[in-house]
N, C-alpha and C. Protein backbone atom coordinates (compact mmCIF):
# COMPACT_ATOMS: atom_id res chain seq x y z
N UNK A 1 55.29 -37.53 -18.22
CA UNK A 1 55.88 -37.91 -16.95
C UNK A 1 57.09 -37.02 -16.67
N UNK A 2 56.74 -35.86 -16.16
CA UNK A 2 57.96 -34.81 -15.64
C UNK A 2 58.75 -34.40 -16.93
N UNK A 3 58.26 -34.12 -18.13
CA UNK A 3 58.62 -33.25 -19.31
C UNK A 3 59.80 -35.02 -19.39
N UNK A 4 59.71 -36.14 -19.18
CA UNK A 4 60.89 -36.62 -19.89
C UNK A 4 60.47 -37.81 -20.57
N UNK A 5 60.94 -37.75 -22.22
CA UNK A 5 60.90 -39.24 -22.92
C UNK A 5 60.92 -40.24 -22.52
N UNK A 6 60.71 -41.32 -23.93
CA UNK A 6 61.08 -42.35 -23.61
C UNK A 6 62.51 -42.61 -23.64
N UNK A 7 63.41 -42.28 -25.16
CA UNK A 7 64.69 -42.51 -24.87
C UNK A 7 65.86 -41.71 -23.25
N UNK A 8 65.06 -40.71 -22.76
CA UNK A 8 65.70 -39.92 -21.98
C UNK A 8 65.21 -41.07 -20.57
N UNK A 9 64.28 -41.71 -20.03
CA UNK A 9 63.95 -42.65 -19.64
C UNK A 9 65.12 -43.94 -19.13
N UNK A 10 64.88 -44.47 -20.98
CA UNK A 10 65.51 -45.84 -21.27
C UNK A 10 67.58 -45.08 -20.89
N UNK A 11 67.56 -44.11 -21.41
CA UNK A 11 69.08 -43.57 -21.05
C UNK A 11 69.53 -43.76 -19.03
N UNK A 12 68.39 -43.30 -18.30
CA UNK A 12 68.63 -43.08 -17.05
C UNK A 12 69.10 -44.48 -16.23
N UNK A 13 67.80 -45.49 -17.42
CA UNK A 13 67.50 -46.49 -16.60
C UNK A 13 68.70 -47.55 -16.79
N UNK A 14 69.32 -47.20 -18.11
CA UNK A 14 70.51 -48.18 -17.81
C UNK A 14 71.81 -47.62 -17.42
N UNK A 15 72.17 -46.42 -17.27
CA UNK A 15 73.21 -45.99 -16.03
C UNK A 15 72.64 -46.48 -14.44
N UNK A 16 71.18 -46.35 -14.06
CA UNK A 16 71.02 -46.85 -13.22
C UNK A 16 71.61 -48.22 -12.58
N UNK A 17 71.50 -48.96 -13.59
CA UNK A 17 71.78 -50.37 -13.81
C UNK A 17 73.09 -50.52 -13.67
N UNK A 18 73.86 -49.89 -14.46
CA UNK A 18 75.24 -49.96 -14.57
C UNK A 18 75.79 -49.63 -13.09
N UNK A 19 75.27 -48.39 -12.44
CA UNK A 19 76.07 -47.91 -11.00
C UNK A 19 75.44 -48.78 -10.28
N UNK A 20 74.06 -49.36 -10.20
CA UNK A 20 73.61 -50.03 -9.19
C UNK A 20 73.91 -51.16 -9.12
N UNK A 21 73.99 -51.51 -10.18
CA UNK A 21 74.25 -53.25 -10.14
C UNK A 21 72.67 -54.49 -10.32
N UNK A 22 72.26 -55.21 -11.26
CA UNK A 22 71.20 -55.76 -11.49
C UNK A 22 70.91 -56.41 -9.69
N UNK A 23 71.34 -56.31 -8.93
CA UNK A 23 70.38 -57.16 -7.47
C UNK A 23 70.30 -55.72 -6.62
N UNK A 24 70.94 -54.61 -6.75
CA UNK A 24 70.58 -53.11 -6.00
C UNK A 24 69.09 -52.70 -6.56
N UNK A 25 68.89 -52.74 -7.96
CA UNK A 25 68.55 -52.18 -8.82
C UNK A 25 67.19 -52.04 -8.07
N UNK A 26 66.37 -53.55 -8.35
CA UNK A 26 65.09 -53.90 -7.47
C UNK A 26 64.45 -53.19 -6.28
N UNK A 27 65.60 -53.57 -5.40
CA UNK A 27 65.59 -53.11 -4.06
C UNK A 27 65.40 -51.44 -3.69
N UNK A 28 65.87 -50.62 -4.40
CA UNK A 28 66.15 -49.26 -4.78
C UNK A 28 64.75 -48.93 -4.72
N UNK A 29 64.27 -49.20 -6.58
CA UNK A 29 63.24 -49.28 -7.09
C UNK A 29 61.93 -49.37 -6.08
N UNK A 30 61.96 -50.20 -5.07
CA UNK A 30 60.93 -51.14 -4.35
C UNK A 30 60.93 -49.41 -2.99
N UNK A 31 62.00 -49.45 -2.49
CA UNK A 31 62.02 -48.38 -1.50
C UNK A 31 61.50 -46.88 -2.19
N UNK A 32 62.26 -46.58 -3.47
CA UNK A 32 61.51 -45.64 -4.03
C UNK A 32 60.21 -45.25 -3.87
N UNK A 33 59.46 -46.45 -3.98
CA UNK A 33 58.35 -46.40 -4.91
C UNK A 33 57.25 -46.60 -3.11
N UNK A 34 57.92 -47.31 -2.29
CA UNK A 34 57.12 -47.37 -1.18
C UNK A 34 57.37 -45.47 -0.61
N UNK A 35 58.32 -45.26 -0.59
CA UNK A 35 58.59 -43.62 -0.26
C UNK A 35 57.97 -42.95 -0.74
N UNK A 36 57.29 -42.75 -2.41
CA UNK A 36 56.86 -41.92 -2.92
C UNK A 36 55.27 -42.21 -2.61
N UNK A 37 54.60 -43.38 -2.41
CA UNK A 37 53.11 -44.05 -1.79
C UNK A 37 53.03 -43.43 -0.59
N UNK A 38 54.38 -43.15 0.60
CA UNK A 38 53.93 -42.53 1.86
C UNK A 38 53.76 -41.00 2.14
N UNK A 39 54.55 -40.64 0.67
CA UNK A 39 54.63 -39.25 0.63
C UNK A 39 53.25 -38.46 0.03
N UNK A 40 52.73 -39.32 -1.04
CA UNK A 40 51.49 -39.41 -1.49
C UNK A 40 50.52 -39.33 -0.51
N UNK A 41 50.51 -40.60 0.38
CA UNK A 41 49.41 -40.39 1.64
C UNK A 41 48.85 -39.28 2.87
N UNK A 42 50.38 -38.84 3.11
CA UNK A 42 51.03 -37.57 3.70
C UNK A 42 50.11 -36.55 3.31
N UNK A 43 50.49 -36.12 2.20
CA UNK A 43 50.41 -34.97 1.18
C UNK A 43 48.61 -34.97 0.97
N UNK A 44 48.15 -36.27 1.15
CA UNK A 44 46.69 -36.57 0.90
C UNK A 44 45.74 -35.65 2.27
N UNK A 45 46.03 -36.33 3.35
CA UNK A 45 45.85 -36.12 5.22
C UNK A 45 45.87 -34.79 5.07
N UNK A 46 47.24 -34.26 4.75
CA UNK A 46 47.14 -32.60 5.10
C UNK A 46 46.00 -31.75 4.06
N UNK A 47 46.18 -32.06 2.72
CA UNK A 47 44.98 -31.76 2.08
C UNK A 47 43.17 -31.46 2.82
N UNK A 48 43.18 -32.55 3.49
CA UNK A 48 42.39 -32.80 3.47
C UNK A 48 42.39 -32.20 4.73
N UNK A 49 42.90 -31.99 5.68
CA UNK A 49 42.95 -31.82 7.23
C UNK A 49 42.71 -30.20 6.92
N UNK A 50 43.21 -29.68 5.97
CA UNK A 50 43.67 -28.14 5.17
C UNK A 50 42.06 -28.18 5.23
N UNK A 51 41.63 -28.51 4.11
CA UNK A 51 39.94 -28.46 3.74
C UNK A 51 38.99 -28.18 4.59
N UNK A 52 39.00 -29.71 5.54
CA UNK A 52 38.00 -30.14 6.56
C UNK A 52 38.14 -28.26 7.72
N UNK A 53 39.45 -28.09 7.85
CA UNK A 53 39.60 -26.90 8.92
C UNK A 53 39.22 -25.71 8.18
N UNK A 54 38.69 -25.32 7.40
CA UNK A 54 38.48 -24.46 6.12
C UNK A 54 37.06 -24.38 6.03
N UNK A 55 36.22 -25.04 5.86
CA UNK A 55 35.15 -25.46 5.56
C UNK A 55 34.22 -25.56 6.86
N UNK A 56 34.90 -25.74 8.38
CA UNK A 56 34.32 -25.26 9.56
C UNK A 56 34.09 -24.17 9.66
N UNK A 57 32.70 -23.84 10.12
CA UNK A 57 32.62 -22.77 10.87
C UNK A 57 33.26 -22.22 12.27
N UNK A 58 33.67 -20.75 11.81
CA UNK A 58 34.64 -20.36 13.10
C UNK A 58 33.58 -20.90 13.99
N UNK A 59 34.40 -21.17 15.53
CA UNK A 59 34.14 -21.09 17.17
C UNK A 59 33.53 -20.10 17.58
N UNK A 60 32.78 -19.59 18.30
CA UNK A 60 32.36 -18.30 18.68
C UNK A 60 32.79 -18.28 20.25
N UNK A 61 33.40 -16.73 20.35
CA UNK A 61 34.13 -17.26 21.59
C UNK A 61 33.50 -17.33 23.03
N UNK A 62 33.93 -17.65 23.96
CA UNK A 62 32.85 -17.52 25.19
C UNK A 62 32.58 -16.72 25.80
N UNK A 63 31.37 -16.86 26.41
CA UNK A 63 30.79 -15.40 27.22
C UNK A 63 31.74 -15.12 28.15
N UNK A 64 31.58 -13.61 27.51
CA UNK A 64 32.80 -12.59 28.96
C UNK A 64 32.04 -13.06 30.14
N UNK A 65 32.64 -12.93 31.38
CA UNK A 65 33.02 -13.45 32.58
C UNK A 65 32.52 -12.00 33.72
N UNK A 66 31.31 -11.97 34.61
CA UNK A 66 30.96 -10.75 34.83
C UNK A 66 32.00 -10.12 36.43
N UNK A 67 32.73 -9.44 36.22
CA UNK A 67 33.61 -8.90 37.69
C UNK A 67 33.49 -9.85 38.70
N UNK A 68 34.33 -10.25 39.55
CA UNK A 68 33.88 -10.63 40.81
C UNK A 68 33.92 -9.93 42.13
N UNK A 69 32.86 -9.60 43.07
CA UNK A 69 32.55 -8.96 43.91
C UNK A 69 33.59 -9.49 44.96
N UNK A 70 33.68 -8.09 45.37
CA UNK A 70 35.14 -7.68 46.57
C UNK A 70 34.22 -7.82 47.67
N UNK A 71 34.61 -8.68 48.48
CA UNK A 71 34.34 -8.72 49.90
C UNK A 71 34.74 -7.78 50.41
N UNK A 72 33.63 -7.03 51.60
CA UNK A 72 34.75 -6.20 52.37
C UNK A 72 35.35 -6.37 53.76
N UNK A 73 36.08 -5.52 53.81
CA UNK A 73 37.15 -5.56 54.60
C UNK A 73 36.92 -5.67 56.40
N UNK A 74 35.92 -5.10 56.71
CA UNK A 74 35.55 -4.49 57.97
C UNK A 74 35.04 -5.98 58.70
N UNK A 75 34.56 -7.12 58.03
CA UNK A 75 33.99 -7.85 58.41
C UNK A 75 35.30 -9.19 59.50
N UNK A 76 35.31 -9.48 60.59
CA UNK A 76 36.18 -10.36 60.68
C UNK A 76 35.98 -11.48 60.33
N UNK A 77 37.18 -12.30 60.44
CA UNK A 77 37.39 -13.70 60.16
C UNK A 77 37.05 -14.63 61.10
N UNK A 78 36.08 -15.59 61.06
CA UNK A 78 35.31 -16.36 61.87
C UNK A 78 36.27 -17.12 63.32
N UNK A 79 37.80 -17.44 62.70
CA UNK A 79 38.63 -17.60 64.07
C UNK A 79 39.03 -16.89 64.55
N UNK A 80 39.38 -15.16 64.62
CA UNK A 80 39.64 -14.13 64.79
C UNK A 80 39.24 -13.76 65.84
N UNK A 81 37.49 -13.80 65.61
CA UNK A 81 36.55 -13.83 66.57
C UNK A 81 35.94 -14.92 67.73
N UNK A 82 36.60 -16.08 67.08
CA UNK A 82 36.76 -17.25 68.21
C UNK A 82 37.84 -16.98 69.42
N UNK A 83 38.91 -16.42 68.77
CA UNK A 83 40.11 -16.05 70.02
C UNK A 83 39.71 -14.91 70.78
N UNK A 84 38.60 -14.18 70.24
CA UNK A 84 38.51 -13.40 71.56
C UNK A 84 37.60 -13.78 72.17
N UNK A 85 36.51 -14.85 72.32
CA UNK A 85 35.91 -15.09 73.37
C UNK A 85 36.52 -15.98 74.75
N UNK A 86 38.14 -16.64 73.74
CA UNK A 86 38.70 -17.09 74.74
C UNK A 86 39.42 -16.32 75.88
């Protein structure tokens, strides 16, 4: 467990005690241990999110798009030609 004994352990755990105080102690402990379960879960998701995106086959990208044809110019504009019959 992280290169450390038991006496190196039992040493931590009762300075713990001592600065924390026996009713901190619990409470500490309890948040610890829920922090290190969410960090765990975390760490799980991205794993896996890592993988799952890994293991897809690339997208292939979409068909090029063929020019679009230029109207020309010479032709008038349908009200253009309404004002001059007026």
């Amino acid at each position: 467990m992280f290169g450390i004994g038991m006496p190196e352990l039992l040493v931590i755990l009762v300075v713990a005690l001592l600065v924390l105080g026996p009713k901190k102690l619990p409470e500490i402990a309890r948040s610890l241990g829920r922090g290190m379960a969410e960090f765990r879960r975390a760490s799980n998701e991205f794993t896996r999110t890592l993988t799952a995106s890994v293991d897809e086959p690339p997208v292939p990208p979409p068909p090029a798009k063929p020019p679009a044809e230029a109207k020309p110019a010479s032709e008038p504009a349908p009200a253009a030609a309404k004002r001059e019959d007026d």
